[in-house]
N, C-alpha and C. Protein backbone atom coordinates (compact mmCIF):
# COMPACT_ATOMS: atom_id res chain seq x y z
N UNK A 1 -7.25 9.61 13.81
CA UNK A 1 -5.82 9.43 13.62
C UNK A 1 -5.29 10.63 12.86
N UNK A 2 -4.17 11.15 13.03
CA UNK A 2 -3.45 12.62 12.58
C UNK A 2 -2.79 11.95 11.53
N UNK A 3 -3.29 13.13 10.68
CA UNK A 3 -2.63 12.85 8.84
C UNK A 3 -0.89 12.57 9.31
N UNK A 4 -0.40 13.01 10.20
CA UNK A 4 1.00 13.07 10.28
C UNK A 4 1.40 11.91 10.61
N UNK A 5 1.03 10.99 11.19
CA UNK A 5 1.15 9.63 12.02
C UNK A 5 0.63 8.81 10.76
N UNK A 6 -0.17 8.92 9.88
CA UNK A 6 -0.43 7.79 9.05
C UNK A 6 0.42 7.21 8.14
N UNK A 7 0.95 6.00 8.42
CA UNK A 7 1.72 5.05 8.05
C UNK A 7 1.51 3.92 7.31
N UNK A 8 2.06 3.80 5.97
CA UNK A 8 0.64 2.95 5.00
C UNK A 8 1.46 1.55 4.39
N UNK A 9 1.04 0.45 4.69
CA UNK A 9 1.97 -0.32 4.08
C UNK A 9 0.76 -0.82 3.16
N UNK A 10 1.19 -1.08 1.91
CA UNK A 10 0.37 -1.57 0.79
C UNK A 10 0.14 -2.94 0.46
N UNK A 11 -0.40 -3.86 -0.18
CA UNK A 11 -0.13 -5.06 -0.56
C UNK A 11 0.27 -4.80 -1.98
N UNK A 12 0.95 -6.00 -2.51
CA UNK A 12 1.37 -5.93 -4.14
C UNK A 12 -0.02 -5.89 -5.07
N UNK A 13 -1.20 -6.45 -4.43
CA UNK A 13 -2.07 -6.60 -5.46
C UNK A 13 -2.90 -5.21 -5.30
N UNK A 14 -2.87 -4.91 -4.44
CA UNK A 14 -3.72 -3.41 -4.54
C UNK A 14 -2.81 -2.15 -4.83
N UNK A 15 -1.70 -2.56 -5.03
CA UNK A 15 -0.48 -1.15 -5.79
C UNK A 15 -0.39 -1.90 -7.17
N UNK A 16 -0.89 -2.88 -7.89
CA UNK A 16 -0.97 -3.31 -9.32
C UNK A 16 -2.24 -2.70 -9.29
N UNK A 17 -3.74 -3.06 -8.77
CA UNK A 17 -4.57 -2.82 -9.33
C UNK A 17 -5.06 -0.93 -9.57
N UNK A 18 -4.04 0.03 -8.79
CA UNK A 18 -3.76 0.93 -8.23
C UNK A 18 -3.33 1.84 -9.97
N UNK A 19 -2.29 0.45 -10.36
CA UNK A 19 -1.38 1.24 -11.32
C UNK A 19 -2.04 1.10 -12.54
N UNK A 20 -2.91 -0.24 -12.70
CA UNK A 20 -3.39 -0.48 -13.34
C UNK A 20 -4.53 -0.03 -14.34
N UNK A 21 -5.02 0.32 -13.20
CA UNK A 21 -6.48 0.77 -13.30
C UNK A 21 -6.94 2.16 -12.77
N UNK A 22 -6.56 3.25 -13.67
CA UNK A 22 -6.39 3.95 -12.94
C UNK A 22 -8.74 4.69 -12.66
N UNK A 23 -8.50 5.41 -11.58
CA UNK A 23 -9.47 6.00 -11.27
C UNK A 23 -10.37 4.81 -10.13
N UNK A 24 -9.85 3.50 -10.43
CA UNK A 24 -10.94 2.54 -9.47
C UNK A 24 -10.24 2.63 -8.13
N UNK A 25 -10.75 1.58 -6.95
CA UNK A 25 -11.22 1.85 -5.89
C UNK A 25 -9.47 1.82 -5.10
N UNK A 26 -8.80 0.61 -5.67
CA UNK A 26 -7.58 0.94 -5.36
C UNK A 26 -6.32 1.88 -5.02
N UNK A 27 -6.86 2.37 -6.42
CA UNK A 27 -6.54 3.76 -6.98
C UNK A 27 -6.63 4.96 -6.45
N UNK A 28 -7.72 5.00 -6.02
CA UNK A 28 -8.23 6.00 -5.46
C UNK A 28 -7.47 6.25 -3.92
N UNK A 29 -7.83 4.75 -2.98
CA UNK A 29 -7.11 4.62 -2.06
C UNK A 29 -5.60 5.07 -2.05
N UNK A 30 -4.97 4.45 -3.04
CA UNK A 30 -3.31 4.65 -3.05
C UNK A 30 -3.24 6.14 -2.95
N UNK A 31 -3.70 7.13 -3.51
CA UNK A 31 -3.52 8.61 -4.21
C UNK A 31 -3.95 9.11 -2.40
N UNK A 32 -4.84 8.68 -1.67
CA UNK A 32 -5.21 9.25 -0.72
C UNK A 32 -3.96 8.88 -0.21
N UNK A 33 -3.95 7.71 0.21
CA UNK A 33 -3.06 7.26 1.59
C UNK A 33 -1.99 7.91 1.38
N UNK A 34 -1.70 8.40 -0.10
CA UNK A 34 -0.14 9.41 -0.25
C UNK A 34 -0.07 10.90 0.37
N UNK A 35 -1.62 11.06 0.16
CA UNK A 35 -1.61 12.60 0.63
C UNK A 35 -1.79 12.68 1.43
N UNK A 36 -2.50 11.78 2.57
CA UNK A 36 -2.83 12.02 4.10
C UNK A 36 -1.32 11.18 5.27
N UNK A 37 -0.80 10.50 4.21
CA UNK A 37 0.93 10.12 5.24
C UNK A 37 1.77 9.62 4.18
N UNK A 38 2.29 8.69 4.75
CA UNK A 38 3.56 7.86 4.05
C UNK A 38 3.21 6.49 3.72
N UNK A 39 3.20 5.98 2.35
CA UNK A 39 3.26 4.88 1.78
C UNK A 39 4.79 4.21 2.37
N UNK A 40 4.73 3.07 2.82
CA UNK A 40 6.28 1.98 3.35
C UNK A 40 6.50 1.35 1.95
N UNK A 41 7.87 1.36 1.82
CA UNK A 41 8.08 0.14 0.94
C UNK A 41 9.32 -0.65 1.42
N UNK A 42 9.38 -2.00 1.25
CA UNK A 42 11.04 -2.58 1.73
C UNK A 42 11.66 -3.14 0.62
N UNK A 43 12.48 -3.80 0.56
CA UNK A 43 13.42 -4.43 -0.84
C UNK A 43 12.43 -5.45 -1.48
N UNK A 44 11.76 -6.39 -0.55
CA UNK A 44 11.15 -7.78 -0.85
C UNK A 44 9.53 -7.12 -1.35
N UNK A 45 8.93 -5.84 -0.67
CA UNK A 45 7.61 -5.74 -1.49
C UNK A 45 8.38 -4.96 -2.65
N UNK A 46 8.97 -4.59 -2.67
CA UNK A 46 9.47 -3.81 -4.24
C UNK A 46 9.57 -4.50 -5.23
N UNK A 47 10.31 -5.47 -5.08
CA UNK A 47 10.71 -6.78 -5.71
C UNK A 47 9.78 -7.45 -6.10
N UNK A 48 8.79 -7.85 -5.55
CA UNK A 48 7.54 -8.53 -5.75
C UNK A 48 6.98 -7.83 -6.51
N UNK A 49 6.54 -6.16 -6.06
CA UNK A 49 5.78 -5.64 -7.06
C UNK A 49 6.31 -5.50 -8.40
N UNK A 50 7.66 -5.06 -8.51
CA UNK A 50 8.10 -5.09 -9.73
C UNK A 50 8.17 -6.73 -10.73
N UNK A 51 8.25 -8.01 -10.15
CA UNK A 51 8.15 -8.86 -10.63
C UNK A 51 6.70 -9.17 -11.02
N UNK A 52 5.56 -8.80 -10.32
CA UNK A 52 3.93 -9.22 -10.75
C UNK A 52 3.78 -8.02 -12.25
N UNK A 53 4.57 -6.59 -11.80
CA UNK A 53 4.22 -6.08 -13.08
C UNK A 53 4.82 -6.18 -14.24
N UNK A 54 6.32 -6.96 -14.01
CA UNK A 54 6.73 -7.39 -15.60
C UNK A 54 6.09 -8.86 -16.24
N UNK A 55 4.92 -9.24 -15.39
CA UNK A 55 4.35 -10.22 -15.85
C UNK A 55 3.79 -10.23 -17.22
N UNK A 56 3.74 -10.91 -18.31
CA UNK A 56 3.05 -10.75 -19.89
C UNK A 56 1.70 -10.16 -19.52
N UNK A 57 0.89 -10.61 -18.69
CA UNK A 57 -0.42 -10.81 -18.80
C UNK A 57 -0.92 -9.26 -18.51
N UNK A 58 -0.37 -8.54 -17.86
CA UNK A 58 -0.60 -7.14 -17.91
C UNK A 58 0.30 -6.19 -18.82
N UNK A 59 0.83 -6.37 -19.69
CA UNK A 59 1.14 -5.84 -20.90
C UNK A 59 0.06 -5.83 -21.72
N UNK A 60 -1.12 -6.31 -21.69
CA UNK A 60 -2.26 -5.65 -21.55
C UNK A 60 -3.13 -4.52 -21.11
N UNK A 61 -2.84 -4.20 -20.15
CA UNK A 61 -3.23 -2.88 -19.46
C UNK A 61 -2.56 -1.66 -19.67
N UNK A 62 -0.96 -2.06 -19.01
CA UNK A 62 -0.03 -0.81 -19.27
C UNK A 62 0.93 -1.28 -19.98
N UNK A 63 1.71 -0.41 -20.78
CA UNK A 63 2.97 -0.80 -21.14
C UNK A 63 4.41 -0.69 -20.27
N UNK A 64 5.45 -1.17 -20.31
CA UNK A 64 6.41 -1.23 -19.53
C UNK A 64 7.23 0.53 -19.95
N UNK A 65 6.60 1.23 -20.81
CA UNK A 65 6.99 2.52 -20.97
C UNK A 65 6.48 3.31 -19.75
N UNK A 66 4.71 2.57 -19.61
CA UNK A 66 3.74 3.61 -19.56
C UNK A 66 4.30 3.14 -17.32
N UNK A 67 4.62 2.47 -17.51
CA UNK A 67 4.92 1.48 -15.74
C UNK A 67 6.35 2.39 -15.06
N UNK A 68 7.47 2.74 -16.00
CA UNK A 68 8.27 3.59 -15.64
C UNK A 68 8.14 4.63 -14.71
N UNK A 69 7.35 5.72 -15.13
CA UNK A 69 7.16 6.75 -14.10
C UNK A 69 6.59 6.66 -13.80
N UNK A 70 5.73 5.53 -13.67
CA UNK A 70 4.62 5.55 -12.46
C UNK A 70 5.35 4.82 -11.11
N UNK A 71 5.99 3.60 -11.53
CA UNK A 71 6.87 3.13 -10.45
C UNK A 71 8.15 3.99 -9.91
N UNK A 72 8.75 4.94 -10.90
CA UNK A 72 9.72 5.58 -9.97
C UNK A 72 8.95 6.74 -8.88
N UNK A 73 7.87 7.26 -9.36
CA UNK A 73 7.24 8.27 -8.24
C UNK A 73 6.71 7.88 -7.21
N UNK A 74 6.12 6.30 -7.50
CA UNK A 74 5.73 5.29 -6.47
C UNK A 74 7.24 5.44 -5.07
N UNK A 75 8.14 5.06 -5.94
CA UNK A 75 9.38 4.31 -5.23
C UNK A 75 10.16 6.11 -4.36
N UNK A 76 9.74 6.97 -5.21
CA UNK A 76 10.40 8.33 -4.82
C UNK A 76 9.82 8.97 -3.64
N UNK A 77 8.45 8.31 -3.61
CA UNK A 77 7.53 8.83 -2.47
C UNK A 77 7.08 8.19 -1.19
N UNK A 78 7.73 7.26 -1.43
CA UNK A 78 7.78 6.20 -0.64
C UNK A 78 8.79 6.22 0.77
N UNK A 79 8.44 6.32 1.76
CA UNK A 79 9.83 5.99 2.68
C UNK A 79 9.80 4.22 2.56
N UNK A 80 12.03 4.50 2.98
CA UNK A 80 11.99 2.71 2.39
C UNK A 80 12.04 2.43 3.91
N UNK A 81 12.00 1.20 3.80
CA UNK A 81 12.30 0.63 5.46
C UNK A 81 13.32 -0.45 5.41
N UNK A 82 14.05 -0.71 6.23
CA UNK A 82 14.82 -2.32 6.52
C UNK A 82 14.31 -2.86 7.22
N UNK A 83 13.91 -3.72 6.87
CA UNK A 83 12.87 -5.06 7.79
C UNK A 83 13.83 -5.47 8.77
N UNK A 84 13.76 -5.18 10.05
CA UNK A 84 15.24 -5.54 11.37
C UNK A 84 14.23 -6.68 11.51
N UNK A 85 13.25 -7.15 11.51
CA UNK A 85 13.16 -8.58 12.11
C UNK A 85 11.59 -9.41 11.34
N UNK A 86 11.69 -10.25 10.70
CA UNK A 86 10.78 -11.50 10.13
C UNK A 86 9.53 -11.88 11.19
N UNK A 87 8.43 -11.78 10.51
CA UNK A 87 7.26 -11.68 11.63
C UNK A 87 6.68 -12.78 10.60
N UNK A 88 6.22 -13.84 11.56
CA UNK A 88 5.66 -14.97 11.43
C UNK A 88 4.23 -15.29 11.56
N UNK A 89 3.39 -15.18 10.85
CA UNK A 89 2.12 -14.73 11.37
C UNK A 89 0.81 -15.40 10.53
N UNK A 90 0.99 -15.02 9.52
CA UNK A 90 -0.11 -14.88 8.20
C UNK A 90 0.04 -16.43 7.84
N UNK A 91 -1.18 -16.93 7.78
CA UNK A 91 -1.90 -18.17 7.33
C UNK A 91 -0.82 -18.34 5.81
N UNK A 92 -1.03 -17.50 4.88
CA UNK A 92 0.15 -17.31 4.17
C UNK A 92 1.23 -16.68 4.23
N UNK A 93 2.36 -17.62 4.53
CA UNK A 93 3.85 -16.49 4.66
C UNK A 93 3.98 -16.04 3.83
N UNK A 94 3.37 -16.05 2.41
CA UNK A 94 4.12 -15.03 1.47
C UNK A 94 3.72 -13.91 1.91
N UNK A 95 2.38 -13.50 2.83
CA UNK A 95 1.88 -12.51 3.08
C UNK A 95 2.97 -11.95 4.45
N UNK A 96 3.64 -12.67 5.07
CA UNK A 96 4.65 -12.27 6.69
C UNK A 96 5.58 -11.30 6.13
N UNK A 97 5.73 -11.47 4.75
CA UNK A 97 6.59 -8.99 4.54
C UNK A 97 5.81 -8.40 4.41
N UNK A 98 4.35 -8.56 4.43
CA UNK A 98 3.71 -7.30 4.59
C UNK A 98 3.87 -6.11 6.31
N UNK A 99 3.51 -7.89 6.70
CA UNK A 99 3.73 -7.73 8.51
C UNK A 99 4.92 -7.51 9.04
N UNK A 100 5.70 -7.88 7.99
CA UNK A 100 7.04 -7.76 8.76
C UNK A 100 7.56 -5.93 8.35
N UNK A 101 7.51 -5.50 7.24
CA UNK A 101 7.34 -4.29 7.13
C UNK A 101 6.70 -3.38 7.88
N UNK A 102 5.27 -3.65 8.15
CA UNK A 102 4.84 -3.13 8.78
C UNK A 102 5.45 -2.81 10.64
N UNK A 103 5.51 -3.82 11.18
CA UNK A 103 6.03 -3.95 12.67
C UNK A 103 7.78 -3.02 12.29
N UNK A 104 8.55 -3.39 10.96
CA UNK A 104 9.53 -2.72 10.90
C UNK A 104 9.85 -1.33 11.00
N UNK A 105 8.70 -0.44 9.98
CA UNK A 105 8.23 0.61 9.66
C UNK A 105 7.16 1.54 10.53
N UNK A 106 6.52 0.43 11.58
CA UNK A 106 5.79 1.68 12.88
C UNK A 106 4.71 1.92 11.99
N UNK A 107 3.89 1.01 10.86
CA UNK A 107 2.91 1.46 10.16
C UNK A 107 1.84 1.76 11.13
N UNK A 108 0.83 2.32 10.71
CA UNK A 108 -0.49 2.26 11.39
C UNK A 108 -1.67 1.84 10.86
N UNK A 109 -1.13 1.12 9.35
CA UNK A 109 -2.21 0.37 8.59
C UNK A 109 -1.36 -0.14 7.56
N UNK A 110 -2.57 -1.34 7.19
CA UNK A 110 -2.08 -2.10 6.24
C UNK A 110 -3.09 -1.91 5.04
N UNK A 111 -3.28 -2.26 3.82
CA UNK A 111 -4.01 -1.71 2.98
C UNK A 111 -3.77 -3.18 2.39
N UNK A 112 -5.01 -4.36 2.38
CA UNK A 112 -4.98 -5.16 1.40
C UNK A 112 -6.22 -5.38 0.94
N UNK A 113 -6.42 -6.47 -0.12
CA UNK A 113 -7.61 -7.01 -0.17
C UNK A 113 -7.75 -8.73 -0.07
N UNK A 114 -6.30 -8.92 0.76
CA UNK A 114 -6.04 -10.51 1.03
C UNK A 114 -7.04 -10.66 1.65
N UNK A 115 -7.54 -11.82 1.96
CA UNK A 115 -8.47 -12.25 2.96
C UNK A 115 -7.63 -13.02 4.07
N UNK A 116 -6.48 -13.41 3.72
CA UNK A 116 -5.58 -14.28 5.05
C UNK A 116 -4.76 -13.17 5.68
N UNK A 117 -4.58 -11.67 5.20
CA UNK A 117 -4.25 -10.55 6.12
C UNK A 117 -5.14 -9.92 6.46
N UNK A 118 -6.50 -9.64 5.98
CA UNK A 118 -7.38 -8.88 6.47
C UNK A 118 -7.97 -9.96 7.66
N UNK A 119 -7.94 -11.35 7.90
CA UNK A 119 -8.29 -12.48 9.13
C UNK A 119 -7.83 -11.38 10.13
N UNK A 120 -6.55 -11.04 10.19
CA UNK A 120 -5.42 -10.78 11.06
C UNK A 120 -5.49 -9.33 11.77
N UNK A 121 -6.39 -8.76 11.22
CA UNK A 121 -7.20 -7.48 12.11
C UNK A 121 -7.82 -7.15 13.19
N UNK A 122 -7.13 -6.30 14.02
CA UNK A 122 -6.14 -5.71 13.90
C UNK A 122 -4.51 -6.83 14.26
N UNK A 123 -3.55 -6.15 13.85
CA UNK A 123 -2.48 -7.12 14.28
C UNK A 123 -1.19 -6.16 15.03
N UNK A 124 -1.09 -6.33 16.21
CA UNK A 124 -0.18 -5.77 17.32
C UNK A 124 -0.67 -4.15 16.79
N UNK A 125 -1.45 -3.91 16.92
CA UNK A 125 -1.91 -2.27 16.80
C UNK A 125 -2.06 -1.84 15.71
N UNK A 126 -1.65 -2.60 14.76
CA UNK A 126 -1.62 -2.42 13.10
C UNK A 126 -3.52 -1.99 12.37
N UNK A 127 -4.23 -1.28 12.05
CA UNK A 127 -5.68 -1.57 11.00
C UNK A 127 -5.20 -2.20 10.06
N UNK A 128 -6.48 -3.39 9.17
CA UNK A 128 -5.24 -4.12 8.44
C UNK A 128 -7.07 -3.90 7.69
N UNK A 129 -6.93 -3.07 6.60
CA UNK A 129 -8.03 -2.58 5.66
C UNK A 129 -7.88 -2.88 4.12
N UNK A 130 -8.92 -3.05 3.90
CA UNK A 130 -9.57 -3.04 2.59
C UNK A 130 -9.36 -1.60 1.74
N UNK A 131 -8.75 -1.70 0.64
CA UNK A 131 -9.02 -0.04 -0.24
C UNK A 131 -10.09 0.62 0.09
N UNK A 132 -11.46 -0.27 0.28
CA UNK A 132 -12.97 0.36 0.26
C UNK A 132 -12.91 0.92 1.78
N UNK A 133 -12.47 -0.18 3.34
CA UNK A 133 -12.28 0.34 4.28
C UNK A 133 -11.49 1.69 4.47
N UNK A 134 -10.57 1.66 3.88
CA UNK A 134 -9.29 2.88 4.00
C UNK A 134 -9.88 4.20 3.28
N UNK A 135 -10.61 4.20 2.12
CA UNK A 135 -11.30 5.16 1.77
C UNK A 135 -12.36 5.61 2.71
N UNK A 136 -13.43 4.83 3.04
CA UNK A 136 -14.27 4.97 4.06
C UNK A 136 -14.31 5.63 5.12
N UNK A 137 -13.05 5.13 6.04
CA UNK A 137 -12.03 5.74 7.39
C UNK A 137 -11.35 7.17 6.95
N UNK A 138 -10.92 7.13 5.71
CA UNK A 138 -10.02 8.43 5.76
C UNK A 138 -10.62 9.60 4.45
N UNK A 139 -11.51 9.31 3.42
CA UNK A 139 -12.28 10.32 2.60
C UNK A 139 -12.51 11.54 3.19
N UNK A 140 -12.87 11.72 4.69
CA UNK A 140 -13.68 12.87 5.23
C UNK A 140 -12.20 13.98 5.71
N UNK A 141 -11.12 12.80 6.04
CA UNK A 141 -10.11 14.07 5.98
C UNK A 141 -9.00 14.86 5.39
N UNK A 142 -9.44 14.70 4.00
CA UNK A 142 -9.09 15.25 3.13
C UNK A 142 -9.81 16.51 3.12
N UNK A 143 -9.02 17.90 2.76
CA UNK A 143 -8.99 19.38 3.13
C UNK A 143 -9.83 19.23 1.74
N UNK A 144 -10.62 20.56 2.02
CA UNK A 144 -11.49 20.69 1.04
C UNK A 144 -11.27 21.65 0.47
N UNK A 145 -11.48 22.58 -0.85
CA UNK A 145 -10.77 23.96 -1.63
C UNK A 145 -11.14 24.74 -0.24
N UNK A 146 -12.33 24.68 0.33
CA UNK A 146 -12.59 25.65 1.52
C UNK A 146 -11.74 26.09 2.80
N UNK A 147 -11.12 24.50 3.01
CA UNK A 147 -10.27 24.69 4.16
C UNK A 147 -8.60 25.08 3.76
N UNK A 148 -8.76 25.40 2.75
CA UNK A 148 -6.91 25.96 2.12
C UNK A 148 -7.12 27.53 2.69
N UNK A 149 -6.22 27.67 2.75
CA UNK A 149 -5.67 28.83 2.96
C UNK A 149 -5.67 30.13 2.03
């Protein structure tokens, strides 16, 4: 698949564990999938993500100082999408804006670690991967100091 075509829609829990934690497997994933295409975001995963991270229980990890610029570069780098149509699908609907973003946005992957969206693989042409899968699939094409110019 051409770095140019890669189209990344995220789940909320692997862009927390992403922000969270930095250097683990999530993490790692997110930083790739930025450099090899485009991270999607729509109003309703924004929303979500921003509501799981003003949660108390991770004011533990980061602070809501330290969450600032990490979420505006998130949100700056992001193409947004308008969801034109509600996709009905996922064993859990809370999980149907991932899908519905995705089918909105022309993704070419989904990046979770749900187990009721990863069932759903592939979905209408969509890869619907694991951080560990997405690293796996895409590690090798990342340019190496050798191949720069």
């Amino acid at each position: 698949m051409s770095r140019n075509h890669l189209r990344v829609v995220v789940d909320t829990n692997v862009l927390v564990s992403a922000i969270v934690q930095a250097g683990s497997v999530p993490s790692q994933a997110l930083s790739l999938a930025q450099k090899l295409g485009t991270v999607l975001l729509s109003e309703e995963t924004a929303s979500e993500l921003n509501a799981v991270l003003a949660r108390p229980k991770l004011s533990r990890f980061v602070t809501p100082a330290e969450l600032e610029p990490t979420i505006a570069a998130l949100c700056a780098t992001a193409e947004w999408v308008a969801v034109v149509s509600a996709v009905r699908a996922c064993r859990d609907p809370g999980d149907d804006k991932f899908l519905s973003l995705a089918m909105s946005g022309d993704a070419t992957i989904i990046m979770t670690g749900d187990a009721d969206l990863l069932a759903l693989h592939p979905f209408e042409g969509v890869s619907i991967l694991s951080p560990r899968q997405f690293l796996d699939a895409f590690a090798l094409e990342q340019p190496t100091p050798e191949d720069a110019p």
